[in-house]
Protein backbone atom coordinates (compact mmCIF):
# COMPACT_ATOMS: atom_id res chain seq x y z
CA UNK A 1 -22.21 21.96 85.27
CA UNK A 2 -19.79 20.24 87.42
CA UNK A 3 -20.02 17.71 89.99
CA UNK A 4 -18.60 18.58 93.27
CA UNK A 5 -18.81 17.79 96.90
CA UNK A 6 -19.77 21.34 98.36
CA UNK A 7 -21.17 24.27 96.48
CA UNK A 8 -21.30 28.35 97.56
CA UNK A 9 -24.38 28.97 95.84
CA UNK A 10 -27.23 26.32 94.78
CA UNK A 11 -29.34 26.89 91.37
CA UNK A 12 -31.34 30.17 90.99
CA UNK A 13 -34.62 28.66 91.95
CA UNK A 14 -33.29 28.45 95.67
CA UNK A 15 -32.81 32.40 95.60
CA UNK A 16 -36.26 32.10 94.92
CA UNK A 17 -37.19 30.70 97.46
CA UNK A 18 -35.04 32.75 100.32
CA UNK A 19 -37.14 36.18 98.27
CA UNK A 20 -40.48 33.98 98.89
CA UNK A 21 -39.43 32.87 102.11
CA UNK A 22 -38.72 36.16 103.62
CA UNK A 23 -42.02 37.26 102.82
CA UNK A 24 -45.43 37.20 103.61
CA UNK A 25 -48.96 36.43 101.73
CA UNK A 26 -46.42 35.25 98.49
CA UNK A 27 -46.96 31.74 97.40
CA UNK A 28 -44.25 30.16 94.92
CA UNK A 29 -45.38 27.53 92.57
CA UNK A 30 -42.34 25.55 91.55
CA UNK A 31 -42.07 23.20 88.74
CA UNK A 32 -40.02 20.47 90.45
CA UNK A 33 -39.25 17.18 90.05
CA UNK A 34 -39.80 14.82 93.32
CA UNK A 35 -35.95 15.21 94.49
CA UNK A 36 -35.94 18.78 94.19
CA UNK A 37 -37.74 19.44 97.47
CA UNK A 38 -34.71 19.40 99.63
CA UNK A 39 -34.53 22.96 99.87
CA UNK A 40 -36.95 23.14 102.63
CA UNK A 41 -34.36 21.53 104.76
CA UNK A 42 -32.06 24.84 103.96
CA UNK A 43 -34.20 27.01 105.95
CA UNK A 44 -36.25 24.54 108.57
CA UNK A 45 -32.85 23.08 109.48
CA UNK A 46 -30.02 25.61 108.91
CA UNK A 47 -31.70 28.75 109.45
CA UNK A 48 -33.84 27.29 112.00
CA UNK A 49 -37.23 29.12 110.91
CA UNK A 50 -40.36 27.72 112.96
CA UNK A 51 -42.35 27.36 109.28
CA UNK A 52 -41.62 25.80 106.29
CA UNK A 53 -41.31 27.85 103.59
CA UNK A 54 -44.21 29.09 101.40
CA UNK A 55 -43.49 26.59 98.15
CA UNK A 56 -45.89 24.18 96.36
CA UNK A 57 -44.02 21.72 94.42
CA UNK A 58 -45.42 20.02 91.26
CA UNK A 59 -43.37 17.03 92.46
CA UNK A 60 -43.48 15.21 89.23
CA UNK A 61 -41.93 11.41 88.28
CA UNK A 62 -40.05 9.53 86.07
CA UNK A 63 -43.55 8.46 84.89
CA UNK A 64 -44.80 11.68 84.41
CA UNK A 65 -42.57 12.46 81.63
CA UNK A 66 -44.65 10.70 78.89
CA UNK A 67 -47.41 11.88 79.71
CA UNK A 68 -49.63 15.54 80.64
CA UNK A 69 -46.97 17.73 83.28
CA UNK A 70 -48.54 21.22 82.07
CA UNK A 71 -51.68 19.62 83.76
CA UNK A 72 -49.92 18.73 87.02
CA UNK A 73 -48.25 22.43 87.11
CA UNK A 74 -52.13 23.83 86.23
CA UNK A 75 -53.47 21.44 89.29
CA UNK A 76 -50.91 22.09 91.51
CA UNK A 77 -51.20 26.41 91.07
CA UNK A 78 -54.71 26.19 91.54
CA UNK A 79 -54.76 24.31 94.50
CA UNK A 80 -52.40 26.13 96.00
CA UNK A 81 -53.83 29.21 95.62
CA UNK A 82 -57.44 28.08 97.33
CA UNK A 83 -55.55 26.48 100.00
CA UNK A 84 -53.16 29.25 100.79
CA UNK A 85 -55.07 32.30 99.43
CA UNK A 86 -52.09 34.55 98.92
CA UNK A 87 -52.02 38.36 97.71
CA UNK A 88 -50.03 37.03 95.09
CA UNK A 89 -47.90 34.36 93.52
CA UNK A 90 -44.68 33.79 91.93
CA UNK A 91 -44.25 30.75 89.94
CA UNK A 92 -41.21 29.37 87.93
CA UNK A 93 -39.13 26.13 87.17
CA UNK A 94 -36.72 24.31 88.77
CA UNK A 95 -33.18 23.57 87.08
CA UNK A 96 -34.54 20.07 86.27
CA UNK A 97 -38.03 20.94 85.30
CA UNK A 98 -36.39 23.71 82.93
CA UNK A 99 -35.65 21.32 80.58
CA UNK A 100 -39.28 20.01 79.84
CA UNK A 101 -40.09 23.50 78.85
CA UNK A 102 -43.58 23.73 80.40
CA UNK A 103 -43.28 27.15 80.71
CA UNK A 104 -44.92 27.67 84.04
CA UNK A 105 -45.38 31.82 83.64
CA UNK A 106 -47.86 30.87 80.20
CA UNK A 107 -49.71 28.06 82.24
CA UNK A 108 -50.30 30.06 84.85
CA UNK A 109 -52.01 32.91 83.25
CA UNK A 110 -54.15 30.51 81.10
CA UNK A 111 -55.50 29.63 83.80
CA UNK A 112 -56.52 32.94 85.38
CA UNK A 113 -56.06 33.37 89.01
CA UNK A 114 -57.56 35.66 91.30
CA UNK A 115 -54.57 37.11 92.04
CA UNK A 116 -50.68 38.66 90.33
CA UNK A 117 -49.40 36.05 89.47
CA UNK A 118 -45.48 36.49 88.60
CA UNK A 119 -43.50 34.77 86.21
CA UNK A 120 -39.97 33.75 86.66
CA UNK A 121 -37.07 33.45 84.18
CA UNK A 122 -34.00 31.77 86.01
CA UNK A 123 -32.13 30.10 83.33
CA UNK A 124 -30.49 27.33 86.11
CA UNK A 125 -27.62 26.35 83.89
CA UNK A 126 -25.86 29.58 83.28
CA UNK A 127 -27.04 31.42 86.97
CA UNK A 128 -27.24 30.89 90.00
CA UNK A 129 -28.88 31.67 93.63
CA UNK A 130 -27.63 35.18 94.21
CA UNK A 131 -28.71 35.96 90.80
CA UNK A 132 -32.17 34.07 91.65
CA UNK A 133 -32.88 35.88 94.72
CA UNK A 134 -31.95 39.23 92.81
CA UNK A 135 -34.05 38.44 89.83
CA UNK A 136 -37.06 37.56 91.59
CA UNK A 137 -37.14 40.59 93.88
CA UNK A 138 -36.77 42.90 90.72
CA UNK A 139 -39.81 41.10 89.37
CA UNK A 140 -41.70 41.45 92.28
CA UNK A 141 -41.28 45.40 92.59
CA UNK A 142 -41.44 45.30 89.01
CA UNK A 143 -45.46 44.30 88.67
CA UNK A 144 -46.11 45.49 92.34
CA UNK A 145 -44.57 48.84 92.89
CA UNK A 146 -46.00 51.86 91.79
CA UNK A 147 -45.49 55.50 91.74
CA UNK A 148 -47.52 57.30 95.02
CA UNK A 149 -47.09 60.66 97.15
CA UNK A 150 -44.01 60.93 99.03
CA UNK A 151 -44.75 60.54 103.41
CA UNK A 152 -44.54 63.60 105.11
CA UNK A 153 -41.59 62.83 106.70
CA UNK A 154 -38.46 61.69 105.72
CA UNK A 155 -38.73 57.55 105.09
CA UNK A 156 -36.39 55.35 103.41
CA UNK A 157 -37.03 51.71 102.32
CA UNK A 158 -34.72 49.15 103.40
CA UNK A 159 -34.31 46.74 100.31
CA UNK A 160 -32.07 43.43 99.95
CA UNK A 161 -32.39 41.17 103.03
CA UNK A 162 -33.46 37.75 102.68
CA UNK A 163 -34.27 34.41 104.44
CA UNK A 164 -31.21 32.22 104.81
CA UNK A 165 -29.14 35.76 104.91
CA UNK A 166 -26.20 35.93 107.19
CA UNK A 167 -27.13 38.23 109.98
CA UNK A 168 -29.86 40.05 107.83
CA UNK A 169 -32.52 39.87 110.63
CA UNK A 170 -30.11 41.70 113.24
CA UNK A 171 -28.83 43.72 110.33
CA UNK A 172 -32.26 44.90 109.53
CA UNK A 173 -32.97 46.02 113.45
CA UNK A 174 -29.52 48.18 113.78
CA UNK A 175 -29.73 50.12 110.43
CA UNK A 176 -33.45 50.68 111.29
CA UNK A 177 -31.84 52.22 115.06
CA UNK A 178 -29.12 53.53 112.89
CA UNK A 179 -31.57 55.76 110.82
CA UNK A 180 -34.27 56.61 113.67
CA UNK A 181 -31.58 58.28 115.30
CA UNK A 182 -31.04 60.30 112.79
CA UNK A 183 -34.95 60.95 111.99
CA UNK A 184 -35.38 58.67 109.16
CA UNK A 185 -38.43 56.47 109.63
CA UNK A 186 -38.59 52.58 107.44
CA UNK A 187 -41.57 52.93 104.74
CA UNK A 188 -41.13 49.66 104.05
CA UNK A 189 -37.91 46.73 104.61
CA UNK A 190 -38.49 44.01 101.58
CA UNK A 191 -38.28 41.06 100.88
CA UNK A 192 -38.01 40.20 104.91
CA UNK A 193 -41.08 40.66 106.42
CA UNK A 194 -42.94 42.36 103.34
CA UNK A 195 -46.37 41.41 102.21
CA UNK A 196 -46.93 42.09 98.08
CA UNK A 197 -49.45 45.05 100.02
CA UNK A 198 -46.29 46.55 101.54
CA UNK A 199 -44.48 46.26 98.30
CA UNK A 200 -47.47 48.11 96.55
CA UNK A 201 -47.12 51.24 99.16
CA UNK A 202 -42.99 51.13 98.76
CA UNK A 203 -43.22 54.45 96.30
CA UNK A 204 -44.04 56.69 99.25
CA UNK A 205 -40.77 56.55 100.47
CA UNK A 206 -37.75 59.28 99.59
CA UNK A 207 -34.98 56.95 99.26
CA UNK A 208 -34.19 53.03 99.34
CA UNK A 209 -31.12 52.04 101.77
CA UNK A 210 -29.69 49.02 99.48
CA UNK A 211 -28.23 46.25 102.46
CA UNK A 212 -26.88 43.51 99.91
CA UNK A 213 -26.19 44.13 96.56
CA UNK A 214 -26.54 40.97 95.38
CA UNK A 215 -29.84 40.43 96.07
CA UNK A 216 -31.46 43.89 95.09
CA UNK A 217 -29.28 46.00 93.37
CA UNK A 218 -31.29 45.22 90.17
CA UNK A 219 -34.38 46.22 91.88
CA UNK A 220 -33.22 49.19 93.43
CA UNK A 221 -31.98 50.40 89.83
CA UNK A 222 -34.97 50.15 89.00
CA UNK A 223 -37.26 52.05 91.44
CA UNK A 224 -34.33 54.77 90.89
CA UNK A 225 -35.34 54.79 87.14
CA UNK A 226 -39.52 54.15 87.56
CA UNK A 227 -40.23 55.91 91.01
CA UNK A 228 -37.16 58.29 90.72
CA UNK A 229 -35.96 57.32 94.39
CA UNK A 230 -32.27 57.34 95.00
CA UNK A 231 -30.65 54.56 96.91
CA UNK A 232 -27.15 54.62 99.20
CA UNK A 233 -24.17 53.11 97.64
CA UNK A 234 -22.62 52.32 100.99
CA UNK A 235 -23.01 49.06 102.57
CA UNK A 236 -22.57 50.06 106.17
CA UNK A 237 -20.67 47.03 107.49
CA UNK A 238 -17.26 48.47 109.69
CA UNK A 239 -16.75 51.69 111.58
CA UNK A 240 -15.32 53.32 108.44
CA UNK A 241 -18.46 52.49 105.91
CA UNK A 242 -21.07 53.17 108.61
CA UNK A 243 -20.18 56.32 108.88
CA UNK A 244 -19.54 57.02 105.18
CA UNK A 245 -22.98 55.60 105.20
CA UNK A 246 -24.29 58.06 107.58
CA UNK A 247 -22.71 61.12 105.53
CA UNK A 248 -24.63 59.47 102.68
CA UNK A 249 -27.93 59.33 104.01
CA UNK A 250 -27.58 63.00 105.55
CA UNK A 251 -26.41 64.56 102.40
CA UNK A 252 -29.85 62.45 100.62
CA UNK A 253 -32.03 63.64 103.33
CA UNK A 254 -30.30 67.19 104.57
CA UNK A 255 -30.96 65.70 108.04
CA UNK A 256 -27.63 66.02 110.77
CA UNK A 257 -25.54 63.16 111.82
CA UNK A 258 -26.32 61.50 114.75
CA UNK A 259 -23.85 60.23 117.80
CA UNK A 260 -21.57 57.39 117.55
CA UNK A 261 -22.95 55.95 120.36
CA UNK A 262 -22.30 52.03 121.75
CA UNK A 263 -19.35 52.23 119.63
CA UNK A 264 -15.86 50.54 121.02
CA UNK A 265 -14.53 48.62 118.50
CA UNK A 266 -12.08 51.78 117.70
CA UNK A 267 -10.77 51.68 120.84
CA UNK A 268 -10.03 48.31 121.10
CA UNK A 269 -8.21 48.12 118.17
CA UNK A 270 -5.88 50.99 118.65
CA UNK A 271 -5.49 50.13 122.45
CA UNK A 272 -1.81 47.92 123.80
CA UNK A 273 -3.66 44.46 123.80
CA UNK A 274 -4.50 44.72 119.79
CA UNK A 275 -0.91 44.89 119.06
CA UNK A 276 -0.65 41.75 119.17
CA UNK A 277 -2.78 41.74 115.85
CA UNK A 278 -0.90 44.72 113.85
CA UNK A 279 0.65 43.00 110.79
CA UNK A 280 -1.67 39.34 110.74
CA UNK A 281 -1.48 38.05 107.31
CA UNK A 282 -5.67 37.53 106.45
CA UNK A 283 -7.06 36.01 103.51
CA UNK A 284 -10.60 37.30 102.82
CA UNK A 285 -13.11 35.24 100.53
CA UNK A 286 -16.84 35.32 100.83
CA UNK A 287 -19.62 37.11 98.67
CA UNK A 288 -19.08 40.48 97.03
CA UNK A 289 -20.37 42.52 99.12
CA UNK A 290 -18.87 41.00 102.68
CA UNK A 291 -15.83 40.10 101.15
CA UNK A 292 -15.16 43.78 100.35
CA UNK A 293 -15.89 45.11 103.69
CA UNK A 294 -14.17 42.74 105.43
CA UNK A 295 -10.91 43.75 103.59
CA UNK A 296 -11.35 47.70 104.44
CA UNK A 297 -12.25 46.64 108.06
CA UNK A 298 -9.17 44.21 108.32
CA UNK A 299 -6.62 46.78 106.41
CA UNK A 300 -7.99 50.09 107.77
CA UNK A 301 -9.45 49.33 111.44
CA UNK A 302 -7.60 46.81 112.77
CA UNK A 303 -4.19 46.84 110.99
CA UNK A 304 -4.11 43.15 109.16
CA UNK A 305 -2.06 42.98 106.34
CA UNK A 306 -4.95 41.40 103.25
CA UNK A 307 -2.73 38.90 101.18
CA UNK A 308 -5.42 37.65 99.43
CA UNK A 309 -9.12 38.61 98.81
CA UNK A 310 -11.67 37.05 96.38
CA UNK A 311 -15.47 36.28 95.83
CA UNK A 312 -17.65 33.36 94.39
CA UNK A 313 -20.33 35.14 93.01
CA UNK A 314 -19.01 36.15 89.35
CA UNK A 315 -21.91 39.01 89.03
CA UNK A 316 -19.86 41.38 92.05
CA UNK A 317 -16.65 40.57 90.62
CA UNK A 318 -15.84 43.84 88.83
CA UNK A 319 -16.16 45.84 92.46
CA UNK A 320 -14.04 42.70 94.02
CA UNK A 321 -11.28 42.96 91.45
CA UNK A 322 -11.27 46.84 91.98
CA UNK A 323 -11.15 46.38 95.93
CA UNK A 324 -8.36 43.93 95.40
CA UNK A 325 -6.05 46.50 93.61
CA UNK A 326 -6.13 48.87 96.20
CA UNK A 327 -4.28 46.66 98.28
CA UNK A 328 -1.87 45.42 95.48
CA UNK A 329 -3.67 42.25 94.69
CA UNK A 330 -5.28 40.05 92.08
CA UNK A 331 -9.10 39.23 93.29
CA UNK A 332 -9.62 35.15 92.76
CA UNK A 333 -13.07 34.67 91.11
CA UNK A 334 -13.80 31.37 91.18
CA UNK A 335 -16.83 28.82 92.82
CA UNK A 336 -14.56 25.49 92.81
CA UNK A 337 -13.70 25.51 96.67
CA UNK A 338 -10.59 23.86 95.71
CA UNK A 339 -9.10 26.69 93.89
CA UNK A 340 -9.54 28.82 97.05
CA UNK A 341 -7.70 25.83 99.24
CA UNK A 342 -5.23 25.87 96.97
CA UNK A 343 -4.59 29.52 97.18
CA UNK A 344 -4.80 29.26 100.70
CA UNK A 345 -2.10 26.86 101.10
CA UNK A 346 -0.07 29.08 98.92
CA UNK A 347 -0.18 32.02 101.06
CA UNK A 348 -0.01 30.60 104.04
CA UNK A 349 -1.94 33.69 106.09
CA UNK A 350 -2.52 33.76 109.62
CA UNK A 351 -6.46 34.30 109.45
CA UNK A 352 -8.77 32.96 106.79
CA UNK A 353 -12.24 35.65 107.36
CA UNK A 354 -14.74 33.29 104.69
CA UNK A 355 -17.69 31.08 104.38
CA UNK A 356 -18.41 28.13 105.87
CA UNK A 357 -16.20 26.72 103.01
CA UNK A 358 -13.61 28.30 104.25
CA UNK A 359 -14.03 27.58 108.01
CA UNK A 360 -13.46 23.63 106.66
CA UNK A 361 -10.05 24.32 104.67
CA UNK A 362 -9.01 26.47 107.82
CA UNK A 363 -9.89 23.10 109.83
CA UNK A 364 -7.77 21.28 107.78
CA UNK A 365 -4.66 23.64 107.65
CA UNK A 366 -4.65 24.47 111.06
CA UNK A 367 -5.48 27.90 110.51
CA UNK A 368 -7.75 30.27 112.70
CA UNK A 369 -11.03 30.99 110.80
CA UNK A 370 -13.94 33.20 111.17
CA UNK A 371 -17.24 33.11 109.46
CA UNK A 372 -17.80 36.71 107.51
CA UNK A 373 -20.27 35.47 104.56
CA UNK A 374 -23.01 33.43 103.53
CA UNK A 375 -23.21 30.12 102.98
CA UNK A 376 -22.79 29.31 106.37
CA UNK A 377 -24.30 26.62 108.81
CA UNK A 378 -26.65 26.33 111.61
CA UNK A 379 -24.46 27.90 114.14
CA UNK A 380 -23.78 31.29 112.51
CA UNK A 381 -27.92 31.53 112.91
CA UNK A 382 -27.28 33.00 116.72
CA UNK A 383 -30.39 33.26 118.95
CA UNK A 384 -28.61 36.41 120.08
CA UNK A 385 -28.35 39.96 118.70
CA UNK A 386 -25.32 39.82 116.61
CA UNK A 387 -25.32 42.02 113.66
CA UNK A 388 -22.79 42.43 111.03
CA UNK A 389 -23.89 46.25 110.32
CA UNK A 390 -23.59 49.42 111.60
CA UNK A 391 -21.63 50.88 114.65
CA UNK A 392 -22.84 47.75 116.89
CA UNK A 393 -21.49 45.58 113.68
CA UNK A 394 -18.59 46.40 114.06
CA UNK A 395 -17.80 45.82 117.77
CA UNK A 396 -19.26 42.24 116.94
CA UNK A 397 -17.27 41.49 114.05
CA UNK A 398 -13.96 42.74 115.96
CA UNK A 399 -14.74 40.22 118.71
CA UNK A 400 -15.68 37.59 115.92
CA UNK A 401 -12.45 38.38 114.52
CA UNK A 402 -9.79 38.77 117.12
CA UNK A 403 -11.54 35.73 119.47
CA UNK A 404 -9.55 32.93 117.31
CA UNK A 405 -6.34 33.98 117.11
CA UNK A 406 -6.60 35.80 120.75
CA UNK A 407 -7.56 31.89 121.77
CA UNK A 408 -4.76 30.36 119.89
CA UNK A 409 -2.35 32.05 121.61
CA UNK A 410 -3.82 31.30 124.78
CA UNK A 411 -3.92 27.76 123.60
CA UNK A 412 -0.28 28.24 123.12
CA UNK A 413 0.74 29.79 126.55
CA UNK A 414 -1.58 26.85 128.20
CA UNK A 415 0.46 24.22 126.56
CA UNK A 416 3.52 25.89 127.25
CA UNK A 417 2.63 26.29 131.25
CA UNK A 418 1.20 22.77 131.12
CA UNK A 419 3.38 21.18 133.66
CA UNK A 420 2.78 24.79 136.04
CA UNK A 421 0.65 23.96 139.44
CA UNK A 422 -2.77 25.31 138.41
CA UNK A 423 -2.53 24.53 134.63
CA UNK A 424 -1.48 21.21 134.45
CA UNK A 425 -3.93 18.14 133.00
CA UNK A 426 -5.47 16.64 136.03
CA UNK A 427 -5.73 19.94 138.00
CA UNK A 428 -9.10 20.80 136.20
CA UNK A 429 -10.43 23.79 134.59
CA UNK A 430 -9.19 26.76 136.65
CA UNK A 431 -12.88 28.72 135.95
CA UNK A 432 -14.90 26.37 137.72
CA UNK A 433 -13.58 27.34 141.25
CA UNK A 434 -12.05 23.89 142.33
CA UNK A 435 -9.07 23.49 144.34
CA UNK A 436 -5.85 22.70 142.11
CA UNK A 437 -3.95 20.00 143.19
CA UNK A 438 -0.75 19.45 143.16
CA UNK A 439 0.94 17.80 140.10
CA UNK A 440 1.93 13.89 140.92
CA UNK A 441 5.22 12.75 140.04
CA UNK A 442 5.14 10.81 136.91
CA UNK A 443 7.92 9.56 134.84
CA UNK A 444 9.76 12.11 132.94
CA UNK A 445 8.88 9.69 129.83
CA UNK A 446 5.19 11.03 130.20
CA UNK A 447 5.49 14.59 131.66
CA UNK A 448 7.25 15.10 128.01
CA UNK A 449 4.50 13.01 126.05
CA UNK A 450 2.03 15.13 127.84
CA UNK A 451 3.61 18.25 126.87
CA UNK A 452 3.66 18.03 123.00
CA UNK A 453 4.34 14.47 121.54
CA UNK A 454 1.20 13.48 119.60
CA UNK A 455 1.46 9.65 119.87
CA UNK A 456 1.80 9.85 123.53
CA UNK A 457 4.92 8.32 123.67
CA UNK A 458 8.27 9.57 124.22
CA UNK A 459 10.22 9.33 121.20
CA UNK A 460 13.48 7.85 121.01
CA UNK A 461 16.42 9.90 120.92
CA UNK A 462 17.27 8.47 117.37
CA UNK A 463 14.42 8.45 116.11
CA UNK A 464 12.57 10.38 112.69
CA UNK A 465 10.13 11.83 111.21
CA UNK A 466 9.90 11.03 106.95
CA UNK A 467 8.27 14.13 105.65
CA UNK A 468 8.34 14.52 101.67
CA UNK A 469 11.45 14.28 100.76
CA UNK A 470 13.58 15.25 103.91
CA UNK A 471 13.72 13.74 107.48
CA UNK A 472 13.11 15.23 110.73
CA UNK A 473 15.11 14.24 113.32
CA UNK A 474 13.82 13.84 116.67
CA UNK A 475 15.51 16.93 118.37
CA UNK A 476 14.19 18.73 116.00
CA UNK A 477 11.16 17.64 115.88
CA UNK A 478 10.52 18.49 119.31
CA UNK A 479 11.36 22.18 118.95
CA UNK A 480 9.17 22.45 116.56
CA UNK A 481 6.35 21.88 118.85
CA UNK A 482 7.68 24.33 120.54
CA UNK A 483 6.52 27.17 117.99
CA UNK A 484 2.59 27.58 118.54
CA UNK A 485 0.50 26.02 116.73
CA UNK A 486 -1.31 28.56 114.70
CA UNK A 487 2.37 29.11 113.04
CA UNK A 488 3.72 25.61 113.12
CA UNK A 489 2.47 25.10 110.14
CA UNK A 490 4.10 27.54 107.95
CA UNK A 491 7.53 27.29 110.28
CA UNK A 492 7.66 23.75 109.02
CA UNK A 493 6.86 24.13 105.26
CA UNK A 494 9.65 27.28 105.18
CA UNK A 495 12.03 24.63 106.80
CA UNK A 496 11.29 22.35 104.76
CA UNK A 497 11.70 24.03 101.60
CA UNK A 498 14.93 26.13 103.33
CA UNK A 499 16.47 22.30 103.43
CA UNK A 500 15.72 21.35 99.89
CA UNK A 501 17.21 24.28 98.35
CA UNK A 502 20.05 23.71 100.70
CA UNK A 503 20.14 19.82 99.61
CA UNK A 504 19.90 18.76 103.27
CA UNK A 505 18.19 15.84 103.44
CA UNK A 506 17.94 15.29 107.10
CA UNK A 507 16.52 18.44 109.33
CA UNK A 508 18.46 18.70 112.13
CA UNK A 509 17.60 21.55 115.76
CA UNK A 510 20.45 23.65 113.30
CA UNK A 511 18.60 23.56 109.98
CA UNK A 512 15.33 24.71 112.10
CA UNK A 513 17.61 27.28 113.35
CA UNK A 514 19.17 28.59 110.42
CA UNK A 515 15.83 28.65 108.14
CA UNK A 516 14.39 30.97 111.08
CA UNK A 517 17.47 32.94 110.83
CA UNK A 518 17.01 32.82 106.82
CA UNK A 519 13.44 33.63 106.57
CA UNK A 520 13.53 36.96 109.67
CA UNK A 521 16.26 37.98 106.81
């Protein structure tokens, strides 16, 4: 273990808690230590759920240690299950609790509830949440599941969504619209929303649609092996993979394809405004399973050119490493946010599509950034319908996509018009139907400060700018504002480096010049 200012994924017991979450009559029983009930905030806070989520804590103290904590796990199960009488009950160890080796699964059936009671083994210092949330659902089908009568008609279960999943609420309601329309009814969608009863009755079904992979691809193995129900490989997130999807699913069920209907994202990608995206230099880094969808969708359907794609969770690494190749590329695997800034920084791309990790480094380069992957924060939990699957999916994610660097060139043309009648600072926002007025004179000193210089003073004509090792002189300095912004960057690190292989020392509005002239080489 490492210490380190943000994380992607917490300790196994959390995924844990997202399975228990998500569902409904299942208790967890955690062996925890007083600190370790933070994780509440994770879903009351972030997520925004109107309930805390279904966890009894042993809570134990630095006093407790010398003395009885098997007893406190024993008296807090017990408790727990009179007070919240649930169908059934998972109960496990956090990563500090591991260590006393209480082993909650043995204490638990010694003392004999009236209920399944399921033990989990989440080894917290070698795995973490993905694996957790993956783990426990397996279990959970494992002792609940059993082999029944297929329905009469063609069901599916929908397995692998999760509390504190990115978009897997909305996700859930399109690929359920997704499949009606083609005639396949949900048996049963677990762990969100399932009871332990619904997970009991999930053997009628003919096939299992598998959402995430992280977080039930174990399970679904399995219920392929036990129950003998197949389950889609195709993660339907992008035009291109919902409709592979759909092929799947009919050739599993013999059932036609339905209408692309609602669709437009096509369209808008292949119509004269998206030109302006054909060729954007992305850099793609979330979980497995997002991260490789988001690189087909950006390569295939839109036209971005991937420079670099990676994940954090080292269990989907194989398929990331394998999607990476087929765009010429070497996948980063890695959880140390740093390494991912650094690569960042390297390729200088003109969208970063990642976590909320990622949205931060973006921040700091000055890079456009949308959010394609868990973790994320409070506001990628939208009150609105905004799913990341399915033929609706994908009209969403090309908005989510396009909207900052769409923005950041009308940032650009805004600054650029900014001394123009209507656009100009004190004429107000043009939307809210006020009368512009006319720009007062002002002193050429602050018409130019107002139009790019950052100190809001004009800078003298002599003046500098010490950057590294070279200096920027002040006429070139102010072309460079000139570039926009969302490129500015990268304009001034190739001039920069263009002038240090050169051995100028002082960038002049010629250097700027002839690196531009260099680089379009």
């Amino acid at each position: 273990m490492k210490l380190t200012l943000w994380t992607y994924e917490g300790p196994p017991h959390v995924g844990a808690m997202r399975v228990a979450t998500a569902m409904k009559g299942l208790h967890y029983v955690l062996h925890a230590p007083q600190g370790d009930t933070y994780a509440d905030l994770l879903f009351t806070m972030i997520e925004r759920r109107n309930h805390r989520p279904p966890v009894t804590y042993t809570t134990f103290q630095a006093r407790d240690l010398g003395g009885d904590t098997a007893n406190l796990f024993k008296d807090a199960a017990r408790e727990a299950f009179v007070r919240f009488q649930p169908q059934a009950m998972i109960v496990g160890a956090s990563c500090t609790a591991e260590l006393i080796q209480d082993d909650p699964g043995g204490l638990a059936e010694a003392i004999g509830l009236p209920c399944p009671v399921i033990p989990l083994d989440l080894p917290s210092y070698s795995r973490k949440e993905n694996f957790g949330a993956d783990e426990t659902f397996f279990q959970i089908v494992k002792v609940l599941a059993k082999p029944l009568p297929r329905t009469e008609a063609v069901t599916c279960n929908l397995i692998g969504p999760t509390a504190l999943g990115f978009r897997h609420r909305d996700d859930v309601t399109e690929i359920t619209r997704l499949l009606a329309s083609m005639g396949v009814a949900v048996n049963v969608c677990a762990p969100l929303d399932a009871t332990p009863a619904d997970i009991a009755r999930m053997g009628a079904a003919h096939f299992n649609v598998l959402m995430y992979p992280e977080t039930a691809e174990t399970a679904a193995r399995h219920l392929e092996k036990s129950l003998g129900q197949p389950f889609t490989k195709v993660v339907p997130i992008g035009t291109h993979a919902t409709r592979d999807f759909l092929a799947e699913v009919a050739t599993l069920t013999g059932l036609p394809l339905p209408a692309e209907t609602g669709l437009r994202q096509p369209w808008y990608a292949a119509s004269v405004d998206s030109t302006y995206l054909t060729g954007k230099r992305v850099y793609i880094f979330g979980d497995g399973t997002h991260a490789i969808a988001a690189a087909r969708i950006a390569a295939k359907e839109i036209g971005f050119e991937v420079v670099g794609l990676g994940c954090y969770n080292r269990e989907q690494a194989r398929p990331v490493r394998a999607s990476a190749k087929t765009y010429g590329l070497e996948a980063l695997i890695t959880d140390d946010y740093l390494e991912v800034e650094a690569e960042i920084a390297r390729l200088q791309p003109e969208l970063i599509l990642g976590t909320q990790m990622e949205r931060h480094i973006a921040k700091r380069l000055g890079i456009p950034c949308a959010v394609i992957s868990a973790p994320v924060h409070v506001q990628d939990f939208p009150a609105r319908y905004s799913p990341q699957m399915g033929f609706e999916g994908a009209n969403v994610i090309f908005d989510t996509w396009v909207h900052p660097l769409v923005m950041g060139l009308e940032e650009h043309l805004l600054t650029m018009f900014r001394e123009d009648f209507e656009f100009h600072d004190a004429a107000g926002p043009s939307h809210h139907g006020a009368k512009a007025s006319a720009r007062p004179d002002v002193p050429a000193e602050t018409a130019e400060a107002s139009s790019g210089e950052t100190s809001g003073q004009k800078m003298p004509e002599d003046a500098a700018q010490v950057t590294g090792e070279v200096i920027w002189l002040a006429d070139a300095e102010r072309e460079l504002k000139k570039i926009p912004f969302f490129v500015r960057g990268k304009a001034k690190r190739n001039t920069e480096k263009f002038a240090a292989d050169k051995g100028v020392t002082a960038i002049s509005i010629d250097t700027l010049y002839e690196a531009k002239a260099h680089y379009a080489r």
